[in-house]
N, C-alpha and C. Protein backbone atom coordinates (compact mmCIF):
# COMPACT_ATOMS: atom_id res chain seq x y z
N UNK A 1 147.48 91.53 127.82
CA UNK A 1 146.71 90.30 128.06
C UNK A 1 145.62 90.55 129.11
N UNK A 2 144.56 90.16 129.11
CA UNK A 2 143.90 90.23 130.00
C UNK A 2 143.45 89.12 130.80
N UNK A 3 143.76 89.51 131.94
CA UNK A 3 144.02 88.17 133.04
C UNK A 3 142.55 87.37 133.46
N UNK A 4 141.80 88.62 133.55
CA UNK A 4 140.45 88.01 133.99
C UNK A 4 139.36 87.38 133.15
N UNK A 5 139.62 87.36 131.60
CA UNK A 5 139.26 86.73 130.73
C UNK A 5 140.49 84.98 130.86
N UNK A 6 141.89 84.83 130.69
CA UNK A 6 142.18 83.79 131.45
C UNK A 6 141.58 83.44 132.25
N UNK A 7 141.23 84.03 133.34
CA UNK A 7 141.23 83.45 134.76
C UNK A 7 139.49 82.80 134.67
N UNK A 8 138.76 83.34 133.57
CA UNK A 8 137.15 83.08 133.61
C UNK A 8 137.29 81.82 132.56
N UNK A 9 138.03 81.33 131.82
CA UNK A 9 138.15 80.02 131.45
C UNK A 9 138.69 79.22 132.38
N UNK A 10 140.08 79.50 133.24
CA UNK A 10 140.05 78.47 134.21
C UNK A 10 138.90 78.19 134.97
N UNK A 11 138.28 79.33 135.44
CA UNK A 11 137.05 78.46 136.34
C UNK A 11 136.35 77.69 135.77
N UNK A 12 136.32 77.99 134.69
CA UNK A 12 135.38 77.39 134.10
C UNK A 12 136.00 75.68 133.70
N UNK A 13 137.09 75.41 132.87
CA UNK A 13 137.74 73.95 132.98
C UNK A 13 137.20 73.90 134.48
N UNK A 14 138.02 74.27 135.85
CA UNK A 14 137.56 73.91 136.64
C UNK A 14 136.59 73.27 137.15
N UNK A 15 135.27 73.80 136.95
CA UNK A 15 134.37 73.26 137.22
C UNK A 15 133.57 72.79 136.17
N UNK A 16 134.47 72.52 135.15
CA UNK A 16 133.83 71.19 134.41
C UNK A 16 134.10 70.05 134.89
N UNK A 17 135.54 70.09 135.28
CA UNK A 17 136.39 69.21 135.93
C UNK A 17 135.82 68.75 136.73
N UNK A 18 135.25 69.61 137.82
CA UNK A 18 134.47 68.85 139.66
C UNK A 18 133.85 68.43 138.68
N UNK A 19 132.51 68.77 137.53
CA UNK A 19 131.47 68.54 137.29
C UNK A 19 131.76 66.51 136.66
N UNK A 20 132.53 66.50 135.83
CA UNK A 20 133.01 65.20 135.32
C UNK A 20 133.16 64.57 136.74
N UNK A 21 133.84 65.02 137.72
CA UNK A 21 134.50 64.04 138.57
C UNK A 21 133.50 63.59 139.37
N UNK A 22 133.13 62.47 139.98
CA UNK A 22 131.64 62.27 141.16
C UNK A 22 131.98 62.24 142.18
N UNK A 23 131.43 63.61 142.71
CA UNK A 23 131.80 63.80 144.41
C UNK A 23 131.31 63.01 145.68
């Protein structure tokens, strides 16, 4: 498995996530 392909979609939800949310 490769983790850093996981780990480059979480950031990415992530900061869709901040992006949806209004800071």
């Amino acid at each position: 498995m490769s983790f850093s392909l996981v780990r480059c979609v979480i950031w990415r939800v992530w900061v869709r996530a901040g992006d949806l949310r209004p800071s």
